[in-house]
C-alpha atoms as a PDB file:
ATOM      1  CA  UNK A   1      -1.692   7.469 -17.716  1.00  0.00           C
ATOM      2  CA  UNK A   2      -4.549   6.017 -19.786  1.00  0.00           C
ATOM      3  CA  UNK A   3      -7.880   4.971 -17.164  1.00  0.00           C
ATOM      4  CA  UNK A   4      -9.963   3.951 -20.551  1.00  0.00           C
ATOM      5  CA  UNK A   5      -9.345   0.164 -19.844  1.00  0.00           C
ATOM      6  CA  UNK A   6     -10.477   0.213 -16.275  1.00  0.00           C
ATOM      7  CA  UNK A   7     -14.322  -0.241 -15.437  1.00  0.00           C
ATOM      8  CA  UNK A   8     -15.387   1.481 -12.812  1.00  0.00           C
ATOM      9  CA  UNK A   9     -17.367  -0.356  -9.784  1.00  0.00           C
ATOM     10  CA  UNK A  10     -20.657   0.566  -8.519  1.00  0.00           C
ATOM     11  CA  UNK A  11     -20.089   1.505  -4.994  1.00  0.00           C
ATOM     12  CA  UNK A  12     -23.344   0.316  -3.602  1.00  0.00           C
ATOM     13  CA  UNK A  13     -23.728   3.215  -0.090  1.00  0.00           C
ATOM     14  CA  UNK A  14     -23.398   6.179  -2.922  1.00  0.00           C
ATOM     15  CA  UNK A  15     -24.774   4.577  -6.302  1.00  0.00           C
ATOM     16  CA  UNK A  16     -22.260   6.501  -7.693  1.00  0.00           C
ATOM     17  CA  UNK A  17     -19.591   5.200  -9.790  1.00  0.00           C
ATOM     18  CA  UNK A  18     -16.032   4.696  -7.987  1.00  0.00           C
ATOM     19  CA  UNK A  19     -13.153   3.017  -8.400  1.00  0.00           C
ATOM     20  CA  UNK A  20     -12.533  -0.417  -7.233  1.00  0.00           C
ATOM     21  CA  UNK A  21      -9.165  -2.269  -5.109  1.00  0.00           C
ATOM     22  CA  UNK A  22      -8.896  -4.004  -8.242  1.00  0.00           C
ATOM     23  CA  UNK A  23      -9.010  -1.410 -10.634  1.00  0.00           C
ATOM     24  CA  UNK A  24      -7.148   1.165  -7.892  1.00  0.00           C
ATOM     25  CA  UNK A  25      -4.327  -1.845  -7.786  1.00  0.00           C
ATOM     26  CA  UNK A  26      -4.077  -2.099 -11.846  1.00  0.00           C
ATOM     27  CA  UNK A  27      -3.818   1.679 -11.981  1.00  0.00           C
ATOM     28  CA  UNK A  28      -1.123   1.709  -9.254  1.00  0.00           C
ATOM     29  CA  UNK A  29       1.221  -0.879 -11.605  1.00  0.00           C
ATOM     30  CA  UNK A  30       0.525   0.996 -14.481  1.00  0.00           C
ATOM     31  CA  UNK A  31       1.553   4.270 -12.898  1.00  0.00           C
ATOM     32  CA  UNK A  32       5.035   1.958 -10.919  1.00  0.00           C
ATOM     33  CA  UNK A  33       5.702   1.316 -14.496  1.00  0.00           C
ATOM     34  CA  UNK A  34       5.569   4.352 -16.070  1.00  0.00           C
ATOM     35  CA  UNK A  35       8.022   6.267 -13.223  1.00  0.00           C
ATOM     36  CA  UNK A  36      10.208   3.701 -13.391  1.00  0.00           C
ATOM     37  CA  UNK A  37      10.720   3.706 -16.817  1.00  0.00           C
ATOM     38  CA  UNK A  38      10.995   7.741 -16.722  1.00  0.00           C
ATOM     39  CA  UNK A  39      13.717   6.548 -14.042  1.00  0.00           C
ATOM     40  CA  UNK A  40      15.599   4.806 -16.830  1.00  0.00           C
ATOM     41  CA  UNK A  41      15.312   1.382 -14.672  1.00  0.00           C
ATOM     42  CA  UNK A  42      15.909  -1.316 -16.015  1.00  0.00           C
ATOM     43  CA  UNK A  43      13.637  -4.192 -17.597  1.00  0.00           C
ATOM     44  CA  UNK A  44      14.255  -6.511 -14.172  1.00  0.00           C
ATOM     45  CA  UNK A  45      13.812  -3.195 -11.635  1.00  0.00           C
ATOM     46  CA  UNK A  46      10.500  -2.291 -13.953  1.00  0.00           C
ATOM     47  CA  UNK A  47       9.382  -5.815 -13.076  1.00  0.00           C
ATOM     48  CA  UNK A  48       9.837  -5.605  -9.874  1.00  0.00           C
ATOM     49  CA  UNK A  49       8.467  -2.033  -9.215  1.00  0.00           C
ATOM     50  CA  UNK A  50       4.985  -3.705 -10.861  1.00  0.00           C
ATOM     51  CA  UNK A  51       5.504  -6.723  -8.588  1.00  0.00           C
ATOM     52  CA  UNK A  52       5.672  -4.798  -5.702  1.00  0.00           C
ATOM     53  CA  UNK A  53       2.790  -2.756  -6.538  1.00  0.00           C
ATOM     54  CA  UNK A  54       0.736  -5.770  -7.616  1.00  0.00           C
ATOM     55  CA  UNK A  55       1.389  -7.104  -3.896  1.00  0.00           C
ATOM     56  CA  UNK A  56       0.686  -3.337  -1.882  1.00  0.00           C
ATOM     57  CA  UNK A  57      -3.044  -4.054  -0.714  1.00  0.00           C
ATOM     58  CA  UNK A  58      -2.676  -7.725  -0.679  1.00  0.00           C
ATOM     59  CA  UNK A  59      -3.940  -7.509   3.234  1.00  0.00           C
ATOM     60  CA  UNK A  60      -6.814  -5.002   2.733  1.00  0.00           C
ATOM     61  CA  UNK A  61     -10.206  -6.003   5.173  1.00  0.00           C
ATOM     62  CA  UNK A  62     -13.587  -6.086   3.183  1.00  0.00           C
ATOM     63  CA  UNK A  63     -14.905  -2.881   1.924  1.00  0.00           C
ATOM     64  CA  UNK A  64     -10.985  -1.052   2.081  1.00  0.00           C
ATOM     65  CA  UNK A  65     -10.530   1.548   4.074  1.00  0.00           C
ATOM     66  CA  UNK A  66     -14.214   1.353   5.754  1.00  0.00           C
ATOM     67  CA  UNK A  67     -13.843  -2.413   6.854  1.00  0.00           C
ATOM     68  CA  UNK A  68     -10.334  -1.776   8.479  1.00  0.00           C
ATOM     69  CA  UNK A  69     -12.733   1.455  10.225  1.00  0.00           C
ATOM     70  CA  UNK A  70     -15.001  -1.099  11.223  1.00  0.00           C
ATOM     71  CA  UNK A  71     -12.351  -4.181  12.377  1.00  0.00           C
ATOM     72  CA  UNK A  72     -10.457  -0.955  14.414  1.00  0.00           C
ATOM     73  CA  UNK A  73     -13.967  -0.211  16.174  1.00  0.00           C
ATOM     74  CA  UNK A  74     -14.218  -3.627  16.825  1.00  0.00           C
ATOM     75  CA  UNK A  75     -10.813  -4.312  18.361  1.00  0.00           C
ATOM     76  CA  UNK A  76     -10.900  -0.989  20.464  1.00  0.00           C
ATOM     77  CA  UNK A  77     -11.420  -2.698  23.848  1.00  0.00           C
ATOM     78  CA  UNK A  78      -8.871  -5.640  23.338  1.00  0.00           C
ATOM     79  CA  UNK A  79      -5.733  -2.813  23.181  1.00  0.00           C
ATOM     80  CA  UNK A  80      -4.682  -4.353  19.418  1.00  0.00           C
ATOM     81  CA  UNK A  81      -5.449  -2.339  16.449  1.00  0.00           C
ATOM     82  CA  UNK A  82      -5.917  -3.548  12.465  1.00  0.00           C
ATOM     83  CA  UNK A  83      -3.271  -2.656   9.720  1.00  0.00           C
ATOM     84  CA  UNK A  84      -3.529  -3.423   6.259  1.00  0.00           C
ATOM     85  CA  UNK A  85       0.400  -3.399   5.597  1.00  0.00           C
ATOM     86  CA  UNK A  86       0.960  -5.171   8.721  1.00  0.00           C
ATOM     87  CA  UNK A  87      -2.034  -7.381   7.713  1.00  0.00           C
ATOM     88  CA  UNK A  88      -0.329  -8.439   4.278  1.00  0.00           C
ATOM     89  CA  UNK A  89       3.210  -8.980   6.199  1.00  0.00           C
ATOM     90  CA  UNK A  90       1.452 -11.278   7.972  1.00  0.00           C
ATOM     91  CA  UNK A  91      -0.222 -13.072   5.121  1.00  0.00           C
ATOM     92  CA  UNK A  92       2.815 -13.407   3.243  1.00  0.00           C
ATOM     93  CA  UNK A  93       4.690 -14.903   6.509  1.00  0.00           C
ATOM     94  CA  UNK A  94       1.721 -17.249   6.930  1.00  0.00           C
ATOM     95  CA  UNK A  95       2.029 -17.943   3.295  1.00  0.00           C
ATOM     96  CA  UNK A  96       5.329 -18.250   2.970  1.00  0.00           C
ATOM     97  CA  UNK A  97       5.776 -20.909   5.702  1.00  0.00           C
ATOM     98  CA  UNK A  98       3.008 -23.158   4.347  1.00  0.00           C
ATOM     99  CA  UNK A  99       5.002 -23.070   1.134  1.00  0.00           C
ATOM    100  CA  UNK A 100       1.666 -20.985  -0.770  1.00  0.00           C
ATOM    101  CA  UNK A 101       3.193 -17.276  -2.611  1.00  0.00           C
ATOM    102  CA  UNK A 102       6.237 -16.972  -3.929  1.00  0.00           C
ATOM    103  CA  UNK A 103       7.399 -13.880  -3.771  1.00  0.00           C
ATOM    104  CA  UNK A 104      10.832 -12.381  -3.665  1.00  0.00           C
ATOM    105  CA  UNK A 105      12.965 -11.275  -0.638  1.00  0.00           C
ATOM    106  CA  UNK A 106      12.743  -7.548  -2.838  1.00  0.00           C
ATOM    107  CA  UNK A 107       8.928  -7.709  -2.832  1.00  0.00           C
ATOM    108  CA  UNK A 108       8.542  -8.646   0.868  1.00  0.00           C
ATOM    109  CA  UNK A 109      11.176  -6.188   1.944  1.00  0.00           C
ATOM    110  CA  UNK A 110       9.867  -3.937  -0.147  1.00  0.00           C
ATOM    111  CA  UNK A 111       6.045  -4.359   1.748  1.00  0.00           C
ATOM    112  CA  UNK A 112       7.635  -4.517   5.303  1.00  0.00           C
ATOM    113  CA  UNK A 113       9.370  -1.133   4.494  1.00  0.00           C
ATOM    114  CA  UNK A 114       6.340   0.574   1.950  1.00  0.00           C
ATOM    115  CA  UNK A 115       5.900   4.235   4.032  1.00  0.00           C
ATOM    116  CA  UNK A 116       8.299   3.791   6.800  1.00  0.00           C
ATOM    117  CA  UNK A 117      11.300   1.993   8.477  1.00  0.00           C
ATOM    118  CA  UNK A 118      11.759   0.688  11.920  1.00  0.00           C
ATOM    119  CA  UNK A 119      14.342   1.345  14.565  1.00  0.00           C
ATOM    120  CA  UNK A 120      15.447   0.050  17.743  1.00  0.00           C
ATOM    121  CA  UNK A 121      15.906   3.799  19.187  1.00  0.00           C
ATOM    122  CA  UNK A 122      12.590   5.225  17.755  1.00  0.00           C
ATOM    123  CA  UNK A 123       9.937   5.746  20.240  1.00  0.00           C
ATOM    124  CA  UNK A 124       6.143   6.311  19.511  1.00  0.00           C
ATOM    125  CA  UNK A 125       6.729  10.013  19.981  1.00  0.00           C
ATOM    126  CA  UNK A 126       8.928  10.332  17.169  1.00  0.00           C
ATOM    127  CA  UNK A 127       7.493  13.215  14.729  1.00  0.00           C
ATOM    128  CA  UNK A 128       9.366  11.132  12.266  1.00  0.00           C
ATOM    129  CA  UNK A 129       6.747   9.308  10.031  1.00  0.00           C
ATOM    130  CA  UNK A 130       9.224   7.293   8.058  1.00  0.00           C
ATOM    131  CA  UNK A 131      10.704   6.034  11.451  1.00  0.00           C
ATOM    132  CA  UNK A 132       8.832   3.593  13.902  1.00  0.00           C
ATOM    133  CA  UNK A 133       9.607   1.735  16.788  1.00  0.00           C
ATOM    134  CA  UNK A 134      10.735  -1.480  16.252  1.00  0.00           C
ATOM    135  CA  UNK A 135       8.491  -3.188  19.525  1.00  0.00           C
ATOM    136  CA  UNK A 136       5.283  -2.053  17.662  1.00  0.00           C
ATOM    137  CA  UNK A 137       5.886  -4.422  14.737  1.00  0.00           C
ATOM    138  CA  UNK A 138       3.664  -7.747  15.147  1.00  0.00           C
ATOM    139  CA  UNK A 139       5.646 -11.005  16.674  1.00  0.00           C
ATOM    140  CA  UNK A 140       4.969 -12.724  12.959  1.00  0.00           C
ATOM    141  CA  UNK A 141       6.325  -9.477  11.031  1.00  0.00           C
ATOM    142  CA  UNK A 142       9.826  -9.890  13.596  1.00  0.00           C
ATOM    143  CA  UNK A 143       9.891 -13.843  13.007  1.00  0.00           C
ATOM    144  CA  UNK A 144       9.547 -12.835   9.438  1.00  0.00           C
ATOM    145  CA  UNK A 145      12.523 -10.101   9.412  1.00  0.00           C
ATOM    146  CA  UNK A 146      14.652 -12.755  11.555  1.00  0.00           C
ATOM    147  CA  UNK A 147      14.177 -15.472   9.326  1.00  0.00           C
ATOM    148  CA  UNK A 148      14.802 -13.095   5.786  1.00  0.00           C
ATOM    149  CA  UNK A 149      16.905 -10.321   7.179  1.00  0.00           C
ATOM    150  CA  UNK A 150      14.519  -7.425   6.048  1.00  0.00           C
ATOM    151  CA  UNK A 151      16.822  -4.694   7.092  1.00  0.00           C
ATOM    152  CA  UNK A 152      13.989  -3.019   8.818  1.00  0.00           C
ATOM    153  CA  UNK A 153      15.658  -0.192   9.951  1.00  0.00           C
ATOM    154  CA  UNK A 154      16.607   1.295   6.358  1.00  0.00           C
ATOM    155  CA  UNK A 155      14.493   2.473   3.739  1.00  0.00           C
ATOM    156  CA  UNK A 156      12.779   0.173   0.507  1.00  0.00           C
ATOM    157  CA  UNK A 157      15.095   0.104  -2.908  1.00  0.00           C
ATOM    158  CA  UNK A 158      13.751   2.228  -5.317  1.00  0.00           C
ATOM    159  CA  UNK A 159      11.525  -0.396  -6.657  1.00  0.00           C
ATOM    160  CA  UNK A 160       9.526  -0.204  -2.997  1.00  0.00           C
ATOM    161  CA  UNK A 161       9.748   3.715  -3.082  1.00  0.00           C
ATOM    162  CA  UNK A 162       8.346   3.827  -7.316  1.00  0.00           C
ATOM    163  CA  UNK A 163       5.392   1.447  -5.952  1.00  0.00           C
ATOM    164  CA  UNK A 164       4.817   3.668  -2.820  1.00  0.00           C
ATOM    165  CA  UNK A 165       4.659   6.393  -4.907  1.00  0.00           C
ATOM    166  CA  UNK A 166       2.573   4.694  -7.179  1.00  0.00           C
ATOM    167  CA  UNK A 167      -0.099   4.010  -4.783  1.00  0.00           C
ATOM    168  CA  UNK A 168      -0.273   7.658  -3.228  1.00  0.00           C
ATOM    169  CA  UNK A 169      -0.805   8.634  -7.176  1.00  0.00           C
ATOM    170  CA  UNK A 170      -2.736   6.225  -8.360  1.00  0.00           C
ATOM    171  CA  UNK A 171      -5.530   6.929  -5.043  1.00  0.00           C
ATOM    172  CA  UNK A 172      -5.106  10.729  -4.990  1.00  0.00           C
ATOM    173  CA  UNK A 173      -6.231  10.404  -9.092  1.00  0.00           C
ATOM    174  CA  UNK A 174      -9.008   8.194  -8.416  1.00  0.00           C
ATOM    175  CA  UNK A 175     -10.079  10.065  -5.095  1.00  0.00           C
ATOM    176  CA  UNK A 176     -10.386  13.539  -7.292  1.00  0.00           C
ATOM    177  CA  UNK A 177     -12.206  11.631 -10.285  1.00  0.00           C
ATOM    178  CA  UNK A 178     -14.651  10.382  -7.682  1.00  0.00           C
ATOM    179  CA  UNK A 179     -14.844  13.439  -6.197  1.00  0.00           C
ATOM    180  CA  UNK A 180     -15.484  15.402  -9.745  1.00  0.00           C
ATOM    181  CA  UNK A 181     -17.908  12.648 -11.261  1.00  0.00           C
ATOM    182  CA  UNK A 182     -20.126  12.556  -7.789  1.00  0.00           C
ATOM    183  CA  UNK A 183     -19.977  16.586  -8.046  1.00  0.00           C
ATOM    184  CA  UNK A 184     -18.461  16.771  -4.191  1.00  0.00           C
ATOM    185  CA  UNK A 185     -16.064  19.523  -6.171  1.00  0.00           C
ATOM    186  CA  UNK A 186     -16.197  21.353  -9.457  1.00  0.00           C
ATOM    187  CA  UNK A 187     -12.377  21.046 -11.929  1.00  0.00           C
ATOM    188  CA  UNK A 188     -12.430  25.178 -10.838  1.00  0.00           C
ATOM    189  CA  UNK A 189     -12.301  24.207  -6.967  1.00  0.00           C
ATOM    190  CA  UNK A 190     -10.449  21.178  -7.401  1.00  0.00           C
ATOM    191  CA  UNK A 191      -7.309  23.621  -8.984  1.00  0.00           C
ATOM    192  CA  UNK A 192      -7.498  26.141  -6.501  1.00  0.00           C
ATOM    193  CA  UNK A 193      -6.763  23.397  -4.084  1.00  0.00           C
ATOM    194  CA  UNK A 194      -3.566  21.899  -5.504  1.00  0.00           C
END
């Protein structure tokens, strides 16, 4: 997959140059396409893999990763913690019933489900990643599954699953770029890790 026609972003704490949501988000569709077209999906599931993936980091804090650090710091004492996938569930619910995105039941299923599904018997021991109990789901993200029927408790469609996969490509790309262009690892070291 081609990065020429993405710009990378001065990130201002390293001066260095990094990628960007934006550009990280544009790579991500690119890359949705490009599997799901090796996947001999159709034109309508292709669509849909790169709407999905268009929609993934819709509820990302300030700053990524480091402002949903900083909002988790801030929330320790008040025993609720910050989620960007729960955060964009909840912006599409909030959305949704002031008539604002409109976005397919396939896209919003596919969010709700995008590393895991939920289950009634699951409990927060579960080694299970891809399983989590139902109760820790927010009170908008269960009015939102009672009001669609999100099937919580099974896995995306492939479309969901290309732009998961997607995203954990598209970042681990961009994280070793970084990582070779702010010399944190040489190409040599970099190989003898994978």
């Amino acid at each position: 997959v081609s990065q020429s026609r993405y710009r990378p972003a001065e990130d201002t704490e390293t001066r260095s140059l990094v990628f960007n949501r934006r550009t990280h988000t544009l790579y991500a569709i690119e890359v949705a396409e490009e599997l799901a077209k090796e996947l001999g999906l159709s034109p309508e599931s292709i669509a849909l893999a790169r709407a999905i993936t268009a929609a993934h980091d819709i509820g990302h804090a300030p700053f990524a990763h480091r402002g949903e650090t900083v909002i988790q710091r801030a929330l320790r004492d008040t025993n609720s913690r910050w989620d960007h996938d729960m955060a964009a569930l909840s912006i599409v619910h909030k959305d949704l019933t002031a008539g604002g995105l409109d976005l397919s039941l396939d896209v919003i299923e596919s969010m709700a489900k995008r590393y895991w599904r939920f289950s009634e018997t699951a409990d927060d021991s579960t080694a299970d990643r891809s399983r989590r109990p139902f109760h820790t789901l927010p009170a908008s993200i269960r009015e939102l599954d009672k009001a669609l029927d999100l099937k919580l408790h099974l896995f995306a469609p492939i479309e969901g699953q290309i732009a998961t996969a997607a995203d954990w490509i598209a970042f681990t790309a961009t994280d070793m770029g970084d990582a070779l262009r702010l010399g944190e690892v040489t190409f040599s070291e970099l190989i003898e890790r994978l």
